[in-house]
N, C-alpha and C. Protein backbone atom coordinates (compact mmCIF):
# COMPACT_ATOMS: atom_id res chain seq x y z
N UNK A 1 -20.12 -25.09 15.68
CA UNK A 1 -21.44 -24.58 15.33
C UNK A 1 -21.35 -23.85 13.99
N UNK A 2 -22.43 -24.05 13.61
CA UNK A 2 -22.36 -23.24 11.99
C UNK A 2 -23.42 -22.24 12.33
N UNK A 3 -23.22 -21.13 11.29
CA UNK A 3 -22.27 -20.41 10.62
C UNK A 3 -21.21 -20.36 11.46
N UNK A 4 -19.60 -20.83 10.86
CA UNK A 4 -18.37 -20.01 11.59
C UNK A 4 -18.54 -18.57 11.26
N UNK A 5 -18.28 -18.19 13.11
CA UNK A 5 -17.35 -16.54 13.14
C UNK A 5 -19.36 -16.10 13.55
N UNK A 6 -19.90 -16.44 13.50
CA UNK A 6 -21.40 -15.70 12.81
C UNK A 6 -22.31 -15.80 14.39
N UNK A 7 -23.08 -15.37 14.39
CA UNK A 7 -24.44 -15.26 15.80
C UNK A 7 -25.50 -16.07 15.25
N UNK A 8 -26.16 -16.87 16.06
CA UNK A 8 -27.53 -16.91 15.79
C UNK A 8 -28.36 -16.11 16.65
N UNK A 9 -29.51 -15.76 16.07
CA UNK A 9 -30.45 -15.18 17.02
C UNK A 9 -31.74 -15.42 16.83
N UNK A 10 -32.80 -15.65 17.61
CA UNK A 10 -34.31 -15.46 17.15
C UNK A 10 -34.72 -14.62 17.32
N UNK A 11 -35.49 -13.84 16.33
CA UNK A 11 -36.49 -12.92 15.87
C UNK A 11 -37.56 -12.66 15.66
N UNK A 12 -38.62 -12.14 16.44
CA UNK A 12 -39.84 -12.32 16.21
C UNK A 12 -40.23 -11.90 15.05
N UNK A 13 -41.42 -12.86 14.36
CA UNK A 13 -41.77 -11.76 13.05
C UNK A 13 -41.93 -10.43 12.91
N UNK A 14 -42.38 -9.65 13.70
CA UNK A 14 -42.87 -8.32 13.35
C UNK A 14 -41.64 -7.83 13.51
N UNK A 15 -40.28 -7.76 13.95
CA UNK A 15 -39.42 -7.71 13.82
C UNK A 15 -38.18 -7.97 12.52
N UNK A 16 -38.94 -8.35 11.56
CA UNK A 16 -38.61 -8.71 10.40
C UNK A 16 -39.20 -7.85 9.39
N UNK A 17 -38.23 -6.93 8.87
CA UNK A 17 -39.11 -6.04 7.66
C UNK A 17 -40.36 -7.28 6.50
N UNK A 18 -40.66 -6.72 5.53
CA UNK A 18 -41.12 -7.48 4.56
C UNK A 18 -39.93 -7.44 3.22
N UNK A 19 -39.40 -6.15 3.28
CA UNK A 19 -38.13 -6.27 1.91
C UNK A 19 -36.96 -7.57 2.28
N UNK A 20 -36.94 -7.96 3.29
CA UNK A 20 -36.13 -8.88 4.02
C UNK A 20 -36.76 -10.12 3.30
N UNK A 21 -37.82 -10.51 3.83
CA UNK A 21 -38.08 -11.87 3.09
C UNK A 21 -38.15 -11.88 0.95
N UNK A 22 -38.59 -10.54 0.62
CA UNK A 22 -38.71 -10.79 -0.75
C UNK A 22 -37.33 -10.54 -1.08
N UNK A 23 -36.30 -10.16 -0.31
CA UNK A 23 -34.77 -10.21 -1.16
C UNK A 23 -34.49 -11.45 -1.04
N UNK A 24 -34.89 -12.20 -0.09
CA UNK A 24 -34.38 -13.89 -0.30
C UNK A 24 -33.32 -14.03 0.34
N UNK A 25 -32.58 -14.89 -1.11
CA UNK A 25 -30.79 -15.12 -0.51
C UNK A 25 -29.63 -13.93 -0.74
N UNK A 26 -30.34 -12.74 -1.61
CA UNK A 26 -29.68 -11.47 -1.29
C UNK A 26 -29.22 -10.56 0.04
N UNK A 27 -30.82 -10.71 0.84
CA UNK A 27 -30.71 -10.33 2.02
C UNK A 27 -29.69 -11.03 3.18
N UNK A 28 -29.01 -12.14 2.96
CA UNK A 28 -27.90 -12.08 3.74
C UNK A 28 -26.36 -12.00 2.97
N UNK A 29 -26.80 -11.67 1.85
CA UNK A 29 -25.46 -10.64 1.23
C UNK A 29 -25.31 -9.36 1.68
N UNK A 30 -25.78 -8.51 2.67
CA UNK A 30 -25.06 -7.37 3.44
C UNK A 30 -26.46 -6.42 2.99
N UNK A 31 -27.59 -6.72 2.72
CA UNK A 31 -28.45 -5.38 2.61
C UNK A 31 -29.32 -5.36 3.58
N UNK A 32 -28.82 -5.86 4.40
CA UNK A 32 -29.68 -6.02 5.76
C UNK A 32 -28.95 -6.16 7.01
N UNK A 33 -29.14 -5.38 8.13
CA UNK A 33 -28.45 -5.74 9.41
C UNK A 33 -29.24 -5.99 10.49
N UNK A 34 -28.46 -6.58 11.20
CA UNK A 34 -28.93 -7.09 12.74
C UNK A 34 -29.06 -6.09 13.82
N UNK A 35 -29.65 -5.76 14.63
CA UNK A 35 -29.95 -4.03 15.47
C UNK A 35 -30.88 -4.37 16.30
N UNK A 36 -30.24 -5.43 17.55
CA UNK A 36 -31.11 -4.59 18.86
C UNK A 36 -32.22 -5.72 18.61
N UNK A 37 -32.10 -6.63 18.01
CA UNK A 37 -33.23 -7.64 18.02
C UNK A 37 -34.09 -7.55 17.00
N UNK A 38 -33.56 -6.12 15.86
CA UNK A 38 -34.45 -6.06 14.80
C UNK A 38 -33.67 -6.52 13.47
N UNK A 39 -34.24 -6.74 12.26
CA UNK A 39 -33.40 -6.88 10.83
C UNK A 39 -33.81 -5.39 10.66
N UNK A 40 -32.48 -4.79 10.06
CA UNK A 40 -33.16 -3.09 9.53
C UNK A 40 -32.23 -3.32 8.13
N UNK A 41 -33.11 -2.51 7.19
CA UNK A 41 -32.14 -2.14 6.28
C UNK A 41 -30.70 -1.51 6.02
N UNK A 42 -29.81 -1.90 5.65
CA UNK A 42 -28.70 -1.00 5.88
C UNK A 42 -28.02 -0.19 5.03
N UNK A 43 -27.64 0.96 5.53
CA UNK A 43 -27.27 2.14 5.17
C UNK A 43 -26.44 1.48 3.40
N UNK A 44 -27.38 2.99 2.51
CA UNK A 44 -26.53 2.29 1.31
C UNK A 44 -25.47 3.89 0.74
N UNK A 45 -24.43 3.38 0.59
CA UNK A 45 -23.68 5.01 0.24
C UNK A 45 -23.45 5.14 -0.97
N UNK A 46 -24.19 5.75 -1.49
CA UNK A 46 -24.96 6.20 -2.69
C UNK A 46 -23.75 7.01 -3.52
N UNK A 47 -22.87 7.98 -3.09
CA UNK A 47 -21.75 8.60 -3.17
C UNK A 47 -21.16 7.39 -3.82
N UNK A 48 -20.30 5.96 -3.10
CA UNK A 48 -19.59 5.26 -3.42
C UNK A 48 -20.20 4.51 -4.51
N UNK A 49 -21.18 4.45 -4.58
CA UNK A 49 -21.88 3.61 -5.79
C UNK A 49 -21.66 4.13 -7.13
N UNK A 50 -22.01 5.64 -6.45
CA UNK A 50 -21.55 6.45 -8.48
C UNK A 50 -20.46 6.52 -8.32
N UNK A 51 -19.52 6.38 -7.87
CA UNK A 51 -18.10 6.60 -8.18
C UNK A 51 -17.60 5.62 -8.51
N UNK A 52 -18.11 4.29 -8.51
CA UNK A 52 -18.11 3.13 -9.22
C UNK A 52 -18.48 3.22 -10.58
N UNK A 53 -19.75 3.40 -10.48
CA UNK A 53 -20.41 3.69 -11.94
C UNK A 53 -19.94 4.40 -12.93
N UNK A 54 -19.69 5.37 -12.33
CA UNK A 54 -18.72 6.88 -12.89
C UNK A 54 -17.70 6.00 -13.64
N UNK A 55 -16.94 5.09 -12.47
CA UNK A 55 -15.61 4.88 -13.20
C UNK A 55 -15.77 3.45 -14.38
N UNK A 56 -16.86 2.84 -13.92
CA UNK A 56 -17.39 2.11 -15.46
C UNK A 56 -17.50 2.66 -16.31
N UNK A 57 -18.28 3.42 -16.28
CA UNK A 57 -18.65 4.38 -17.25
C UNK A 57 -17.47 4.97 -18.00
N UNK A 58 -16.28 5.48 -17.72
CA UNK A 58 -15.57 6.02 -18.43
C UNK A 58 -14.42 5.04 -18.56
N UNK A 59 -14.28 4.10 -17.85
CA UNK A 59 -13.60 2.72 -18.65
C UNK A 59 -14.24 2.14 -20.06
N UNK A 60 -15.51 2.26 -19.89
CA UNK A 60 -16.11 1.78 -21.20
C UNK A 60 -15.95 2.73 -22.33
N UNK A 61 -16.09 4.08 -21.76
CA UNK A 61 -15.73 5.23 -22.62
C UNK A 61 -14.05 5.24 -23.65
N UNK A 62 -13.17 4.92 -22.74
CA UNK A 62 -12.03 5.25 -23.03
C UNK A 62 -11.86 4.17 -24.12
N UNK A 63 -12.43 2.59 -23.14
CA UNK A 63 -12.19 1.71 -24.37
C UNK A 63 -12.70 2.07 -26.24
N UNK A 64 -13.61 2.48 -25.70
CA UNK A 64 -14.46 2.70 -27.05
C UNK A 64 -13.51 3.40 -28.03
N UNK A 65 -13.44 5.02 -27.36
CA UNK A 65 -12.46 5.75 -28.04
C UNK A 65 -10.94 5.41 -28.53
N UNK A 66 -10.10 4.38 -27.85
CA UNK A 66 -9.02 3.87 -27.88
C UNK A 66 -9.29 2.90 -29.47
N UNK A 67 -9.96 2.54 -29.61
CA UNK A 67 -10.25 1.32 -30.80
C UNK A 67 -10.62 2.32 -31.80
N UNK A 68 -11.76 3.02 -31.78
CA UNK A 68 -12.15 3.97 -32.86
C UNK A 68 -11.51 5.02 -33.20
N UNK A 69 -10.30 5.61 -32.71
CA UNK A 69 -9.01 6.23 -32.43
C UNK A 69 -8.19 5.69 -32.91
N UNK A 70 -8.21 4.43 -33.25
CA UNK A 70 -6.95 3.54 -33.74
C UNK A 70 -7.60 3.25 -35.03
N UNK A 71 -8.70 3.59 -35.76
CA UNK A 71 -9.47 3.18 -36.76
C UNK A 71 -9.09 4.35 -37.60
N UNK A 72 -9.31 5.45 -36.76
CA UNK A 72 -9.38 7.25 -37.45
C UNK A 72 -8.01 7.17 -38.17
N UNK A 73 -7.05 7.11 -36.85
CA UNK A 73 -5.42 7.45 -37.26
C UNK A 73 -4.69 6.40 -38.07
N UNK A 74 -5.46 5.35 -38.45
CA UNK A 74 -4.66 4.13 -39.42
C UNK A 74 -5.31 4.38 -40.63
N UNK A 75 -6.54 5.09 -40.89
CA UNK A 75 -7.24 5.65 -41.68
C UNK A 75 -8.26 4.24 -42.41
N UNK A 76 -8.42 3.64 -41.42
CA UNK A 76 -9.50 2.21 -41.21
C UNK A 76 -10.41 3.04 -40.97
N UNK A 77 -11.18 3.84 -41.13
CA UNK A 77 -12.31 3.85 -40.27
C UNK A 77 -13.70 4.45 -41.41
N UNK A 78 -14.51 3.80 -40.55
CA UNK A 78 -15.91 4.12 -42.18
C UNK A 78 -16.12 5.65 -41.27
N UNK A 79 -17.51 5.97 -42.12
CA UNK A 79 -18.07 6.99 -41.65
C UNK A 79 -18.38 7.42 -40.77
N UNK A 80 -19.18 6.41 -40.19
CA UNK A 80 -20.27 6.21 -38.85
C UNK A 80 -18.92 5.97 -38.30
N UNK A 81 -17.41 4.84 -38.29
CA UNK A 81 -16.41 5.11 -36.82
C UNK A 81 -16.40 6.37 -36.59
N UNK A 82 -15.94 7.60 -37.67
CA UNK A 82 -15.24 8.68 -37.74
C UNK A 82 -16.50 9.48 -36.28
N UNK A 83 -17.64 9.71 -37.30
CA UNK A 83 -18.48 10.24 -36.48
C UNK A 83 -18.70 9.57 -34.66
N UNK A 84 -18.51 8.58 -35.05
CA UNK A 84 -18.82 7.62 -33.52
C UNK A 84 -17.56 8.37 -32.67
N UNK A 85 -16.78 8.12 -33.32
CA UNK A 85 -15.49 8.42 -31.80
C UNK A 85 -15.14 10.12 -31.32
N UNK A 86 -16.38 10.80 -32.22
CA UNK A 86 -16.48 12.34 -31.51
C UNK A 86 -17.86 12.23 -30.43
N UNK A 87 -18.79 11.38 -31.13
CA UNK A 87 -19.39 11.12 -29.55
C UNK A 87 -19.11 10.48 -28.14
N UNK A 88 -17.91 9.92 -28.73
CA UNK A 88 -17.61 8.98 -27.56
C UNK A 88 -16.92 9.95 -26.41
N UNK A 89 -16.26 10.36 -27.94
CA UNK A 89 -15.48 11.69 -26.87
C UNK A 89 -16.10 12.92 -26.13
N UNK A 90 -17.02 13.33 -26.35
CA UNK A 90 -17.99 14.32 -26.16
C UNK A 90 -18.38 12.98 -25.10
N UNK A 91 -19.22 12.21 -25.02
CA UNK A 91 -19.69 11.85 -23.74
C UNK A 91 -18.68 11.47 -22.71
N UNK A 92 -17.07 11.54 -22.86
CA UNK A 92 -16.49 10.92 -21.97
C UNK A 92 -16.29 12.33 -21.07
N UNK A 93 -16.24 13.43 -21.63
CA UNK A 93 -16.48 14.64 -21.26
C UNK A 93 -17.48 14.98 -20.01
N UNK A 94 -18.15 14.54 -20.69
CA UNK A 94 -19.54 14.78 -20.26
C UNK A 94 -19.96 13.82 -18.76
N UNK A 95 -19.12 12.55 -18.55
CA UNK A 95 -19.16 11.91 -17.57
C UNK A 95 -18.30 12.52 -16.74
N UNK A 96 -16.93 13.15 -16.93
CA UNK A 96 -16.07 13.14 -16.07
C UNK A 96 -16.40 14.59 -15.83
N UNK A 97 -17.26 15.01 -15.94
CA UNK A 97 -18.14 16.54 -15.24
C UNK A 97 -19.14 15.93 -13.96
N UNK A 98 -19.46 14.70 -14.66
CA UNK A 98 -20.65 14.17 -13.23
C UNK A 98 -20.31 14.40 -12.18
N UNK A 99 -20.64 15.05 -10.83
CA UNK A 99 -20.77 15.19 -9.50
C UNK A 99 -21.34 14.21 -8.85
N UNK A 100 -20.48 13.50 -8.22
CA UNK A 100 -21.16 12.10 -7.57
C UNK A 100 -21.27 12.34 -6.35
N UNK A 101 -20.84 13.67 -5.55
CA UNK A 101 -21.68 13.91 -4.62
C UNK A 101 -23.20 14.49 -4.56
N UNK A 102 -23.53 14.17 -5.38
CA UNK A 102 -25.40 14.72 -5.70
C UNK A 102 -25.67 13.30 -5.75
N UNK A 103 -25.05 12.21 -5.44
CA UNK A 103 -25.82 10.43 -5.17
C UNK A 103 -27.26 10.55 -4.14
N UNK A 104 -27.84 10.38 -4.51
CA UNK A 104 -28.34 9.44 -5.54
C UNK A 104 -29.18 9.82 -6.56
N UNK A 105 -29.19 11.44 -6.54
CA UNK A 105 -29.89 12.38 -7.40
C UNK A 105 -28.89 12.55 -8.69
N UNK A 106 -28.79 11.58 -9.81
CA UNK A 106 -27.51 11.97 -10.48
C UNK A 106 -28.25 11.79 -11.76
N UNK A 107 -27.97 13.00 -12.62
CA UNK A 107 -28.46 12.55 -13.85
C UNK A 107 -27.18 12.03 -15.17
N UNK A 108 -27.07 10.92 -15.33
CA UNK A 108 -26.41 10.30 -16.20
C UNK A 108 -26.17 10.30 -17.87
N UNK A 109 -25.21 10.90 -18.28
CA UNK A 109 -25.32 11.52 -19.95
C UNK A 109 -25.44 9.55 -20.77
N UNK A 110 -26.74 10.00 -21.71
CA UNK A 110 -26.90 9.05 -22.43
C UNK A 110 -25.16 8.22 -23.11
N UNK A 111 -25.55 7.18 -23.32
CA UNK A 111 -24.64 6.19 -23.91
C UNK A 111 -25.13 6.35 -25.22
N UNK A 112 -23.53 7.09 -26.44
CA UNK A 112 -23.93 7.01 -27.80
C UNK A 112 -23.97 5.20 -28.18
């Protein structure tokens, strides 16, 4: 039987949110669960999400600074690098202060 490993079940409509049908083929990528005969939305952990983000965020940071850092100290670098890689640095600062336990209330320092 297909899906392997998987349940089928029938569901009455009213039993079916409406965010369920407009996510489409998202909604059986995991933002939705099965409960008791209902589809409910499922729990999203908001915590783990910025701590993702967070850590994009300062991967992209570091990269930045690592190249424009290598521009400064080879003495390659125009004006705007020189100036660029003190903002970079100042915002990488500025991320790794973020509190990602305040998810999903997080205010995010602009990208120079």
């Amino acid at each position: 039987m297909f899906p392997i490993n998987q349940i089928v079940v029938e569901i009455e409509p009213e039993n079916v949110p409406d965010e369920f049908s407009v996510a489409g083929e998202k909604a059986l990528g995991g933002a939705f669960l099965f409960d008791g005969g209902k589809i409910i939305a499922a729990p999203v952990d908001y915590v783990a999400e910025a701590q993702r983000k967070k850590q994009e965020l300062l991967s992209q940071a570091n990269n930045m600074i690592t190249t424009l850092q290598d521009a400064v100290d080879l003495e390659m670098a125009t004006g705007d690098e020189a100036v660029s890689v003190l903002e970079w640095r100042k915002h990488r600062v500025l991320l790794s202060r973020v509190d990602v336990g305040k998810a999903p209330d997080i205010k995010w320092p602009q990208t120079p």
